[in-house]
Protein backbone atom coordinates (compact mmCIF):
# COMPACT_ATOMS: atom_id res chain seq x y z
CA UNK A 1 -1.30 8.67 38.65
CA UNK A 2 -2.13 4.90 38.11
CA UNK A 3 1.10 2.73 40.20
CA UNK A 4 1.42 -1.01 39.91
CA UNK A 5 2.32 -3.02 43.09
CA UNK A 6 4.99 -5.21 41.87
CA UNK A 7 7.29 -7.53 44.55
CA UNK A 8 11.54 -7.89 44.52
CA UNK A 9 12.24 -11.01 46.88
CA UNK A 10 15.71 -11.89 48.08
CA UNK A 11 17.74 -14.30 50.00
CA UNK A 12 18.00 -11.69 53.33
CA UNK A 13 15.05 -9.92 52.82
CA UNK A 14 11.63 -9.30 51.37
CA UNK A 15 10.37 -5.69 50.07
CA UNK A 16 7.34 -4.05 47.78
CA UNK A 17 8.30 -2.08 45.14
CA UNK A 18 6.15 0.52 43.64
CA UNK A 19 6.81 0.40 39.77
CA UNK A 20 4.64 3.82 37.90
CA UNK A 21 2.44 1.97 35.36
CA UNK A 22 0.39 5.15 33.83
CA UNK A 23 -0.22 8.87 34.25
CA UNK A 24 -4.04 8.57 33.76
CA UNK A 25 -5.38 12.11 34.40
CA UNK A 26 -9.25 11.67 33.81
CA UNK A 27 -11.48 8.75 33.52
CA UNK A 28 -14.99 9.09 31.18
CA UNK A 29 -18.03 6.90 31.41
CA UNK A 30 -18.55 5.26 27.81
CA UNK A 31 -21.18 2.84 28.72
CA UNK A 32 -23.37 2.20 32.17
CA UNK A 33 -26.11 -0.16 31.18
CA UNK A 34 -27.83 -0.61 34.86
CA UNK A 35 -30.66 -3.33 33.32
CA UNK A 36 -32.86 -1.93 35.28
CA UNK A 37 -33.02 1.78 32.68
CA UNK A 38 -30.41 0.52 29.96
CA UNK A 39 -31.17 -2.31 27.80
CA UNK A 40 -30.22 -0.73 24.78
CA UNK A 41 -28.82 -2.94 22.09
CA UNK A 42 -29.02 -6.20 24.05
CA UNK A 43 -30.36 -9.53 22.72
CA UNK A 44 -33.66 -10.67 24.06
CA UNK A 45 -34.49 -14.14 22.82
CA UNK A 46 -36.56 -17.53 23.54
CA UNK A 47 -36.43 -20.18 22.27
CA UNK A 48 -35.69 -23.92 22.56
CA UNK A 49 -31.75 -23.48 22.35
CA UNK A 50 -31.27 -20.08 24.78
CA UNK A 51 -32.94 -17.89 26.51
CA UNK A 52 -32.24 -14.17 27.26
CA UNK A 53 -34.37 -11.14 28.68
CA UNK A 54 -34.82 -8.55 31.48
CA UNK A 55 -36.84 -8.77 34.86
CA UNK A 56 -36.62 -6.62 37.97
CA UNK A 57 -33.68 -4.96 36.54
CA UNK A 58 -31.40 -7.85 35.85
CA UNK A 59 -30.34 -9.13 32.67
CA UNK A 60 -30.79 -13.53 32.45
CA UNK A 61 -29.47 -14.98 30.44
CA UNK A 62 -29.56 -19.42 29.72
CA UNK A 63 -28.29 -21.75 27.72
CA UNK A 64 -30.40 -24.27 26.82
CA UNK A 65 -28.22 -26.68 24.53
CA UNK A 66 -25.60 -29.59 25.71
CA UNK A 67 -22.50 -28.71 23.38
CA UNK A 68 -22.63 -25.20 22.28
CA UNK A 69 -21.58 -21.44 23.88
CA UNK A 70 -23.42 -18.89 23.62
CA UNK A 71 -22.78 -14.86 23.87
CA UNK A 72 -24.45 -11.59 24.33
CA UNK A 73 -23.27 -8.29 22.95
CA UNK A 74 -23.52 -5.07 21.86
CA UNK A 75 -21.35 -2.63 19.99
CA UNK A 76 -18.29 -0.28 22.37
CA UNK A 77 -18.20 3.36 20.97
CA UNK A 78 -15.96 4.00 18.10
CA UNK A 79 -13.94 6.57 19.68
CA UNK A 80 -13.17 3.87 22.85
CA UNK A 81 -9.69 4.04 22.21
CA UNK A 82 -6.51 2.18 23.56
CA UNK A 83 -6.70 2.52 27.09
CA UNK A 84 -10.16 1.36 28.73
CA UNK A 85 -11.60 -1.17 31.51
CA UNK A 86 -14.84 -3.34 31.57
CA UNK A 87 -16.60 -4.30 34.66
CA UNK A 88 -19.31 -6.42 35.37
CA UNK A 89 -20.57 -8.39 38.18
CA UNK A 90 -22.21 -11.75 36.99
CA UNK A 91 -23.93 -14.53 39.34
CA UNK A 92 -25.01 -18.16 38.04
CA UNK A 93 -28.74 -18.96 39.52
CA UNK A 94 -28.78 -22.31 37.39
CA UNK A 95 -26.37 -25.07 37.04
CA UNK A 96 -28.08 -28.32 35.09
CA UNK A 97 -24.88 -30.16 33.88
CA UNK A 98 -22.62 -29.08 37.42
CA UNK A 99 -19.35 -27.56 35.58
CA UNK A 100 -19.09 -25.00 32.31
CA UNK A 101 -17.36 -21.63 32.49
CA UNK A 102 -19.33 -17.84 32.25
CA UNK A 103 -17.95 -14.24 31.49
CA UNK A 104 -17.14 -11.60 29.32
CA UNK A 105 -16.05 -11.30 25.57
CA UNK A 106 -14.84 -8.56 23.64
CA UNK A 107 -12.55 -7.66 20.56
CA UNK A 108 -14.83 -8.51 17.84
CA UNK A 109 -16.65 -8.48 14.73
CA UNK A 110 -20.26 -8.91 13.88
CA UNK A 111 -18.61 -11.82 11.81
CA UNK A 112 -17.48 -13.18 15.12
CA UNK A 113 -14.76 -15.52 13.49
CA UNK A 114 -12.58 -14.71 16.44
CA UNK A 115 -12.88 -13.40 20.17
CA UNK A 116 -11.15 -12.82 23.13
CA UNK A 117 -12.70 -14.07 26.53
CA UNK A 118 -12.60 -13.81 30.37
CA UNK A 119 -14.31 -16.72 32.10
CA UNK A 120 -14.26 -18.48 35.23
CA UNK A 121 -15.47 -21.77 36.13
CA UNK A 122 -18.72 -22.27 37.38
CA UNK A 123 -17.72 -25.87 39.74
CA UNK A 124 -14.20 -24.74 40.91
CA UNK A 125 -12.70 -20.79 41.31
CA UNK A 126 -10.26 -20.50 38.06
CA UNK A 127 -10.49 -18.95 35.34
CA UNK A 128 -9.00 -18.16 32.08
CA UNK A 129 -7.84 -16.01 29.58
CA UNK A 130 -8.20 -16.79 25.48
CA UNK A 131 -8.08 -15.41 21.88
CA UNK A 132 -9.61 -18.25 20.21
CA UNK A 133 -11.70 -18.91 16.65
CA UNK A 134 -15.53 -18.74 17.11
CA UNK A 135 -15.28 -22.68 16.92
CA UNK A 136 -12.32 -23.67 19.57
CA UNK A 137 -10.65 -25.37 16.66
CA UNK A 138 -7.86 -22.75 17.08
CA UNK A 139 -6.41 -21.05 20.29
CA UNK A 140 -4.12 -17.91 19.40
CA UNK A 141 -3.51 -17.33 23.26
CA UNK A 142 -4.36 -19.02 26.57
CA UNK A 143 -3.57 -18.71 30.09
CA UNK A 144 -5.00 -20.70 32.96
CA UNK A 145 -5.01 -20.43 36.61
CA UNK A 146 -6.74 -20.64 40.33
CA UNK A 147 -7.98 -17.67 42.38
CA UNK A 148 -9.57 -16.79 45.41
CA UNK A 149 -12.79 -15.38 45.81
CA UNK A 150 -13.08 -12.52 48.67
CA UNK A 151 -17.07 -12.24 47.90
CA UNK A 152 -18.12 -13.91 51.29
CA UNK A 153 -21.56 -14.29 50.02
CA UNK A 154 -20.09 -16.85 47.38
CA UNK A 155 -22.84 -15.57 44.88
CA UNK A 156 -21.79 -12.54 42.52
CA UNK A 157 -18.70 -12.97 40.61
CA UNK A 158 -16.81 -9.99 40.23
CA UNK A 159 -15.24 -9.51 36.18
CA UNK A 160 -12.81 -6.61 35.28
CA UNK A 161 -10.73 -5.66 31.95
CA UNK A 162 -8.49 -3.26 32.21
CA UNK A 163 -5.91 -2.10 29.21
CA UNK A 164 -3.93 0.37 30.15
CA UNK A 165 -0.53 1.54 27.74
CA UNK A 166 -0.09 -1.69 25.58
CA UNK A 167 -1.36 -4.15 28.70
CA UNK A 168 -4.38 -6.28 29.65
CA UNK A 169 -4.89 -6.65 33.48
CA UNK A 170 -7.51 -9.29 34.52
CA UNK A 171 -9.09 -8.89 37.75
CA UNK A 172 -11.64 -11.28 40.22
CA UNK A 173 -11.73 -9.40 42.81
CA UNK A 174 -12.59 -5.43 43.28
CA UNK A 175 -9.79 -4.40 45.22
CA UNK A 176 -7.01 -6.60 44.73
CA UNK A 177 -3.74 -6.97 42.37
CA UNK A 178 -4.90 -8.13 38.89
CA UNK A 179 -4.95 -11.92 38.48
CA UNK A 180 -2.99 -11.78 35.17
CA UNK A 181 -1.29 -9.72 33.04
CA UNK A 182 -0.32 -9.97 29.46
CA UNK A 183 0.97 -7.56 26.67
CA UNK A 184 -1.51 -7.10 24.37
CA UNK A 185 -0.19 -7.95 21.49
CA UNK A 186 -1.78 -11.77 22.48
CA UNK A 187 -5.09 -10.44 22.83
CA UNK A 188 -5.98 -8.58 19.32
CA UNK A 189 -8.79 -6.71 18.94
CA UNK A 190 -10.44 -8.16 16.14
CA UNK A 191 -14.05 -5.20 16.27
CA UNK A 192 -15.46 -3.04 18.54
CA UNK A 193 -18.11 -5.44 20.08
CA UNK A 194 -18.20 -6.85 23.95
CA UNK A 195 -20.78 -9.23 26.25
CA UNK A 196 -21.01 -11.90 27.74
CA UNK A 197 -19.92 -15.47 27.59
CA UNK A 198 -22.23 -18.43 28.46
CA UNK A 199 -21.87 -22.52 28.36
CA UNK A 200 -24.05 -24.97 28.01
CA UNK A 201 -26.31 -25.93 31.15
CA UNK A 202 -25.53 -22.52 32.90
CA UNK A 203 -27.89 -19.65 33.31
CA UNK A 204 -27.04 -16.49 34.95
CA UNK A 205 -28.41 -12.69 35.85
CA UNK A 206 -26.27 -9.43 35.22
CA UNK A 207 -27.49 -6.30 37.15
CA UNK A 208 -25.26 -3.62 34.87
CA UNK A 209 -21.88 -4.00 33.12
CA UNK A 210 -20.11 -0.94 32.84
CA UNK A 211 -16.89 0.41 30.03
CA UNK A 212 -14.79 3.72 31.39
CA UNK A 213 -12.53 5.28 28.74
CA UNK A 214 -9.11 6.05 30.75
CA UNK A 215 -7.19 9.40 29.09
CA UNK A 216 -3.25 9.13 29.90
CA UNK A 217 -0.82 11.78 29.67
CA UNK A 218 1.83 10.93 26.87
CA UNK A 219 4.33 12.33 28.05
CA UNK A 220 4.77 10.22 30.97
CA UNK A 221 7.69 8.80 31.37
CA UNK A 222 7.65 6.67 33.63
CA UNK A 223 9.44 8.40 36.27
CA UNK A 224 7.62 9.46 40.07
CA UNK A 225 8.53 12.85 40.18
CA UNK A 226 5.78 13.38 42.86
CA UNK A 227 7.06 13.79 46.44
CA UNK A 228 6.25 10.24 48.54
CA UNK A 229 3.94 10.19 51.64
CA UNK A 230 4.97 8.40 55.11
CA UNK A 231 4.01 4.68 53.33
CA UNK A 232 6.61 5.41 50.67
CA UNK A 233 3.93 6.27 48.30
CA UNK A 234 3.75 8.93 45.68
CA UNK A 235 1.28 11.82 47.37
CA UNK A 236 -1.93 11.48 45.02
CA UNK A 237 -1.04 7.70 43.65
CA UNK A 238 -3.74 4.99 43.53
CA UNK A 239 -2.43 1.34 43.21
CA UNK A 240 -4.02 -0.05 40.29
CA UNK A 241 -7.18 -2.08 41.20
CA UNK A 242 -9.85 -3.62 39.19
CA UNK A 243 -13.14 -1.22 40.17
């Protein structure tokens, strides 16, 4: 069972409370694409405007122009379904212009018209959140924000989508409380497609990216019936963490 770490603060005294998010009872690998054996279905380009293609396992990616983003991405498997997470560890080696934002973007079309994206900034540690038209001219959701970075080599940045029953949890860091949450409802999916998300100036390396379908028991009602352990917590519980 998947539990959420949630926090009740009062005037006298401060407590956690464990709130049951999910009953998930079996998790299945959809996509691993280590660049080092996978490279299936992943752009490789060069040209004056971008740049993109594999050495020693890694997958580099650059953007060449002054004004324009730039993505790489590949189809998610039909079958995905509602409840899944996406993982990926990305690291900038190039910064020409000294700010723009990387990441991942999903929930779309060949067509591309519209996308959802989670980026941080390459100059400061935020990041954000967005459903947004192919051209920025229209935003259907954003949401902003500052994080800490527990990476102590300061190099790879750690990326994580999970939606789990109805929610999107966004997490920097591997094994920490999400960064965001948001019903997902703001974040449509508008096709099956996923990569990542690149601005002007930056180039970066990818070793794998990896999608896990997440099967959850329907009947769940939200309820621990599970007897708790000596730390309050249901016997056989994991909090919910981004890897």
């Amino acid at each position: 069972m998947e539990v959420w770490p949630g926090m009740f603060v009062s005037q006298i005294d401060i407590m956690i409370q464990i709130l049951p998010v999910a009953d998930i009872y079996k998790e299945e690998i959809v996509i691993d694409d280590n660049f080092g054996q996978r490279q299936e279905g992943w752009e490789t380009v060069e040209s004056d405007t971008e740049s993109a293609f594999f050495k020693m396992g890694r997958y580099i990616m650059e953007n060449k122009t002054d004004d324009t983003w730039n993505y790489y991405h590949k189809e998610l498997p039909d079958n995905l379904g509602d409840n899944f997470i996406i993982k990926a560890e990305l690291e900038v080696v190039e910064n020409h212009k000294g700010f723009g934002q990387y990441g991942l973007v999903w929930g779309f079309d060949e067509a591309s018209r519209a996308l959802n994206k989670f980026v941080v900034s390459s100059e400061e540690q935020s990041f954000v959140v967005s459903s947004f038209e192919r051209n920025h001219s229209f935003q259907k959701h954003r949401f902003s924000d500052l994080f800490f970075n527990y990476n102590t080599s300061g190099k790879k940045q750690f990326f994580s989508i999970l939606k789990l029953e109805g929610y999107y949890y966004f997490f920097v860091n591997k094994y920490d409380r999400p960064n965001y949450v948001v019903h997902a409802s703001h974040l449509p999916m508008f096709g099956n497609r996923f990569g990542f998300y690149i601005e002007p100036g930056l180039k970066m390396v990818c070793e794998s990216i990896t999608v896990k379908k997440l099967f959850v028991n329907p009947k769940f009602d939200g309820h621990i019936w599970m007897p708790v352990g000596e730390d309050l917590m249901p016997i056989g519980s994991v909090l919910l963490r981004g890897n």
